[in-house]
Protein backbone atom coordinates (compact mmCIF):
# COMPACT_ATOMS: atom_id res chain seq x y z
CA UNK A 1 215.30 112.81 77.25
CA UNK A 2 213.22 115.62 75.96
CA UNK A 3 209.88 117.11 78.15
CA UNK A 4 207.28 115.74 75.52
CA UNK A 5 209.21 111.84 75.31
CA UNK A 6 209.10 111.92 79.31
CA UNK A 7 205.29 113.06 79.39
CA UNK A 8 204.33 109.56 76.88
CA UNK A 9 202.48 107.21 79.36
CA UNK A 10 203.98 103.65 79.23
CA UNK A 11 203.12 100.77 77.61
CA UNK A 12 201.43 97.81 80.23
CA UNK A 13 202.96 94.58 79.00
CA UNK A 14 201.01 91.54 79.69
CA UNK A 15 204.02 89.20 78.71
CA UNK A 16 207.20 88.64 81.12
CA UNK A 17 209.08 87.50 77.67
CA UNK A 18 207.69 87.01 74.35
CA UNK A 19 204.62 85.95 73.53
CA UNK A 20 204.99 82.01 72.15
CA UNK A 21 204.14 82.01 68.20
CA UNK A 22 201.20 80.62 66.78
CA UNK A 23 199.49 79.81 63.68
CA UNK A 24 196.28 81.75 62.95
CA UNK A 25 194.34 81.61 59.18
CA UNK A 26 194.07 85.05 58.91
CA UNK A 27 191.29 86.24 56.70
CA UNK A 28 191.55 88.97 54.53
CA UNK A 29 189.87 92.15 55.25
CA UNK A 30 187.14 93.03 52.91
CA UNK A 31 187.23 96.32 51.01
CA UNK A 32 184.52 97.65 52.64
CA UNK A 33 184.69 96.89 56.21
CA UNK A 34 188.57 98.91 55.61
CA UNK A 35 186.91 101.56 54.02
CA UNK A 36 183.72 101.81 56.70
CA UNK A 37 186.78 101.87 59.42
CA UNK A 38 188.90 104.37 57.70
CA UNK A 39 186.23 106.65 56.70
CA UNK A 40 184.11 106.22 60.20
CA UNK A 41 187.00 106.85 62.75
CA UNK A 42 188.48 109.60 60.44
CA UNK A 43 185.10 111.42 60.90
CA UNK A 44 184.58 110.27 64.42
CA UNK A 45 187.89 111.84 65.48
CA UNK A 46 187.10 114.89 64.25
CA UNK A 47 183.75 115.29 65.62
CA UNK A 48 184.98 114.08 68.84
CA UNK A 49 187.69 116.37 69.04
CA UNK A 50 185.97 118.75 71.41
CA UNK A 51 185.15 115.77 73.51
CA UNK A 52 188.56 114.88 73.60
CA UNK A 53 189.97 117.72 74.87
CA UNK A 54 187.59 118.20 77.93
CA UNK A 55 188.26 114.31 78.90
CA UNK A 56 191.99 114.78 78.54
CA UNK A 57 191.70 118.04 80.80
CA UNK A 58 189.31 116.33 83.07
CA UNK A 59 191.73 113.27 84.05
CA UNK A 60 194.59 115.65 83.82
CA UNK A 61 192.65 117.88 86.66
CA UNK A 62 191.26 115.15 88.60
CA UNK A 63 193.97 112.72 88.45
CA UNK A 64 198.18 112.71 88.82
CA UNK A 65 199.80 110.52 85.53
CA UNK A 66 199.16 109.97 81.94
CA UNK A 67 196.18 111.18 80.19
CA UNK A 68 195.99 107.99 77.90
CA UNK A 69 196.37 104.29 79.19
CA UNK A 70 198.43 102.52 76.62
CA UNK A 71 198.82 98.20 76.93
CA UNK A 72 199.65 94.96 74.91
CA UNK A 73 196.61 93.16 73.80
CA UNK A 74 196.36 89.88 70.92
CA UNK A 75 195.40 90.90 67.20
CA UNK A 76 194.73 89.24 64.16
CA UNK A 77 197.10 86.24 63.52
CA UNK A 78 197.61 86.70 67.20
CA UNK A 79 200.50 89.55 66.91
CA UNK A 80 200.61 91.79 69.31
CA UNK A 81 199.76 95.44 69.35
CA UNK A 82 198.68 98.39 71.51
CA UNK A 83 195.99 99.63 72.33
CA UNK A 84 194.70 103.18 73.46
CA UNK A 85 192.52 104.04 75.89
CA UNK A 86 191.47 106.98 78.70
CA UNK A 87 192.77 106.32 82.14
CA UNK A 88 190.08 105.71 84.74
CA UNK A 89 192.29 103.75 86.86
CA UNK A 90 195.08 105.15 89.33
CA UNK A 91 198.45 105.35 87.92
CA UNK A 92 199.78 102.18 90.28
CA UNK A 93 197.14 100.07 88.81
CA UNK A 94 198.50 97.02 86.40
CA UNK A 95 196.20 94.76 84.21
CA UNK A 96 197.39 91.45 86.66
CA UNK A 97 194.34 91.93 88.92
CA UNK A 98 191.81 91.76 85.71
CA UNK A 99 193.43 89.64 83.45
CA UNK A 100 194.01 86.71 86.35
CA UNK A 101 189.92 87.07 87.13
CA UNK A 102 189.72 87.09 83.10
CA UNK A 103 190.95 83.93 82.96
CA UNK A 104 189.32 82.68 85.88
CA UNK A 105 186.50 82.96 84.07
CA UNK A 106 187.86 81.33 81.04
CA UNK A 107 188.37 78.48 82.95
CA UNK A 108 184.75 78.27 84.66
CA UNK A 109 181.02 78.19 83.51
CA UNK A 110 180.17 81.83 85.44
CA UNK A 111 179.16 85.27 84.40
CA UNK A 112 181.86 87.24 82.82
CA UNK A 113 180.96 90.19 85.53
CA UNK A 114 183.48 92.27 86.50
CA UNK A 115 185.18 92.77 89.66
CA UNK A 116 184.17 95.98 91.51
CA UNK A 117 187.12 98.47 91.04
CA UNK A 118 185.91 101.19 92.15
CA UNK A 119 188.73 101.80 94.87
CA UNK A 120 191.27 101.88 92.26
CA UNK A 121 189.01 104.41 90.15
CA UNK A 122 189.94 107.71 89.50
CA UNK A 123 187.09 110.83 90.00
CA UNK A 124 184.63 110.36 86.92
CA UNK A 125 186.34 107.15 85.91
CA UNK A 126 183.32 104.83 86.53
CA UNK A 127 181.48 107.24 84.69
CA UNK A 128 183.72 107.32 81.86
CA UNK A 129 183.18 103.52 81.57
CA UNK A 130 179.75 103.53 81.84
CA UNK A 131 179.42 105.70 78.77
CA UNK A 132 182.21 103.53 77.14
CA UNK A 133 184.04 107.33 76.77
CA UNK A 134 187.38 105.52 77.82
CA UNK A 135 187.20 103.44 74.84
CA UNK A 136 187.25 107.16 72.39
CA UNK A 137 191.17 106.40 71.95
CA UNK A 138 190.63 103.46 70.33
CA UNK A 139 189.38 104.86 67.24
CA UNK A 140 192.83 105.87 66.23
CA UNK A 141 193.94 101.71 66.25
CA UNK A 142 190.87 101.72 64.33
CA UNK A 143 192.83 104.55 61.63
CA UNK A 144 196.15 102.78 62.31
CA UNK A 145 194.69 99.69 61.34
CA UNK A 146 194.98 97.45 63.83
CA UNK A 147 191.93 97.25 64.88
CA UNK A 148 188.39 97.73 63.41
CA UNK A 149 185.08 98.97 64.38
CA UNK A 150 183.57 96.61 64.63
CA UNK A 151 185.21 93.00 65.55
CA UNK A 152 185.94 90.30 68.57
CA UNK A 153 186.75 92.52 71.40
CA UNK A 154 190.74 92.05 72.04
CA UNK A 155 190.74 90.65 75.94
CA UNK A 156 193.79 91.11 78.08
CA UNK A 157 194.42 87.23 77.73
CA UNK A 158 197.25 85.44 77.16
CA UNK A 159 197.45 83.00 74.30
CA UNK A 160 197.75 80.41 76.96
CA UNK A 161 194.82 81.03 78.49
CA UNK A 162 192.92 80.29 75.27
CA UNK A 163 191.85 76.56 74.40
CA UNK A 164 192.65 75.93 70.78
CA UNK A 165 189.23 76.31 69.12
CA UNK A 166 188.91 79.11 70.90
CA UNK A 167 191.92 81.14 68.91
CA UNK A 168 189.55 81.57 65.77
CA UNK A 169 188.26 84.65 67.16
CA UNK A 170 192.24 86.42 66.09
CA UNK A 171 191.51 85.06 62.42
CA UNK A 172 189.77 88.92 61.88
CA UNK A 173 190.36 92.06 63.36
CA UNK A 174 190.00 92.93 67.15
CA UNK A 175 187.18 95.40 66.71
CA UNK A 176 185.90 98.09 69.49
CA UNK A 177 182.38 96.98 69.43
CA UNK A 178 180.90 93.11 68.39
CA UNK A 179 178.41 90.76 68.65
CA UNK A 180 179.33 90.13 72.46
CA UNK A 181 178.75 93.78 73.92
CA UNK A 182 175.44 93.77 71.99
CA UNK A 183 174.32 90.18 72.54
CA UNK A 184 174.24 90.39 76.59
CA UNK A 185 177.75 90.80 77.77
CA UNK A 186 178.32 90.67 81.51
CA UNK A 187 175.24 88.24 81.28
CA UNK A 188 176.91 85.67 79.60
CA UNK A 189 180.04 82.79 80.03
CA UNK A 190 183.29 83.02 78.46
CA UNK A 191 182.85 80.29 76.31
CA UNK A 192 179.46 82.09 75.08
CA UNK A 193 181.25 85.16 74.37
CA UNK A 194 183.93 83.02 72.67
CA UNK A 195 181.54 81.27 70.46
CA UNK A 196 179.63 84.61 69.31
CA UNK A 197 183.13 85.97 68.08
CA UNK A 198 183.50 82.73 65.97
CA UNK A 199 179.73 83.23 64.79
CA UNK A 200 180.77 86.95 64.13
CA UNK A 201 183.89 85.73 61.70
CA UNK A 202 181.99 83.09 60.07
CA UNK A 203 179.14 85.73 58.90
CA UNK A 204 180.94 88.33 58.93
CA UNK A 205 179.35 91.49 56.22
CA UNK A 206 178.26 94.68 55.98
CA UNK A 207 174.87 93.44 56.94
CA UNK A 208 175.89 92.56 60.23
CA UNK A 209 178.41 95.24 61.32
CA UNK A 210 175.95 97.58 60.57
CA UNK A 211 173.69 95.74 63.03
CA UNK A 212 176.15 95.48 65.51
CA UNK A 213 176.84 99.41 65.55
CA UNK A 214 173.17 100.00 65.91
CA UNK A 215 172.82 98.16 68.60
CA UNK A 216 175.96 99.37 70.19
CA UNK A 217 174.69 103.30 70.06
CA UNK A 218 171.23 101.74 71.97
CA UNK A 219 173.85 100.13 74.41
CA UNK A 220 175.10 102.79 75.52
CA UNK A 221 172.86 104.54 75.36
CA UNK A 222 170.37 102.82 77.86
CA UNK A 223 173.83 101.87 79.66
CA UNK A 224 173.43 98.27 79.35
CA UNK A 225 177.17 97.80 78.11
CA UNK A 226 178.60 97.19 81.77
């Protein structure tokens, strides 16, 4: 095993064995929304390269383990894929504790909130997710193509823990900003932010994802998004 394959953080699997297989329409991706994602993270990247670099040193300085936290999340059609974020957790830290309280709240009528993880935080990692820096990563999915923009956000779910009606949000891209973070977020149910991913695919245009990113920059900006 060579030094750079033995410095590649690991991949957090949220299945114990394959994930069971099932049926999704999958609707095609229009021209434009590909080209707005293509041309949008490619610049993005760039930009952000500077920014990058200093978050990559800062975890590096402030934290032992991988620079990048890399896990299994549901797509379009329901496949699987990974996705790329910064670590702001400790390196011991799974995705069991969130996804279980994830689905708790699937399964209730609360506030998606989240639980208060601040223990398990590294220096600067609450920080990082206040400023939604951690999700930076994700914008090279975005290139890859296996995720968009703009989309449902891809939750660390099982596709047991969805109810049937609810899988139409995996007939479109998983996108790194949608109609959820900028229509209330931790303020609303589950099932609320399960029905404005349907609303999302059913008008989904350049219109609205256009919307949806100017909204997100005054989300984070006024740090509303957590």
């Amino acid at each position: 095993m060579t030094a750079t394959t033995a410095a590649l953080p690991q991949v957090e699997c949220l299945y114990d064995s394959q994930p069971p297989v099932i049926k999704v329409e999958i609707r095609r991706t229009p021209f434009w929304k590909r080209t707005v994602d293509v041309c949008g993270s490619a610049f993005l990247i760039v930009a952000l390269l500077p920014l990058f670099a200093v978050i990559s040193v800062f975890i590096k300085i402030v934290s032992r383990g991988p620079v990048l936290f890399k896990q299994e999340r549901i797509g379009v059609g329901t496949k699987g894929f990974v996705i790329y974020k910064f670590r702001t957790m400790t390196v011991n830290d799974g995705p069991d504790l969130h996804r279980d309280y994830v689905a708790q709240l699937a399964r209730s009528n609360s506030q998606a909130q989240k639980p208060c993880y601040r223990n398990r935080l590294i220096y600067g990692g609450a920080l990082l997710r206040a400023l939604s820096l951690d999700e930076l990563p994700q914008l090279f999915n975005v290139l890859i193509g296996n995720m968009s923009l703009i989309g449902p956000r891809p939750e660390v779910l099982r596709l047991e823990d969805y109810q049937p009606w609810q899988l139409r949000r995996f007939e479109v891209l998983p996108g790194i900003s949608g109609l959820w973070q900028v229509s209330g977020k931790n303020r609303l149910t589950f099932k609320q932010m399960i029905e404005l991913d349907i609303r999302y695919v059913d008008n989904l245009s350049l219109r609205l994802d256009i919307l949806i990113m100017l909204k997100t920059v005054k989300v984070i900006l006024t740090r509303s998004n957590h």
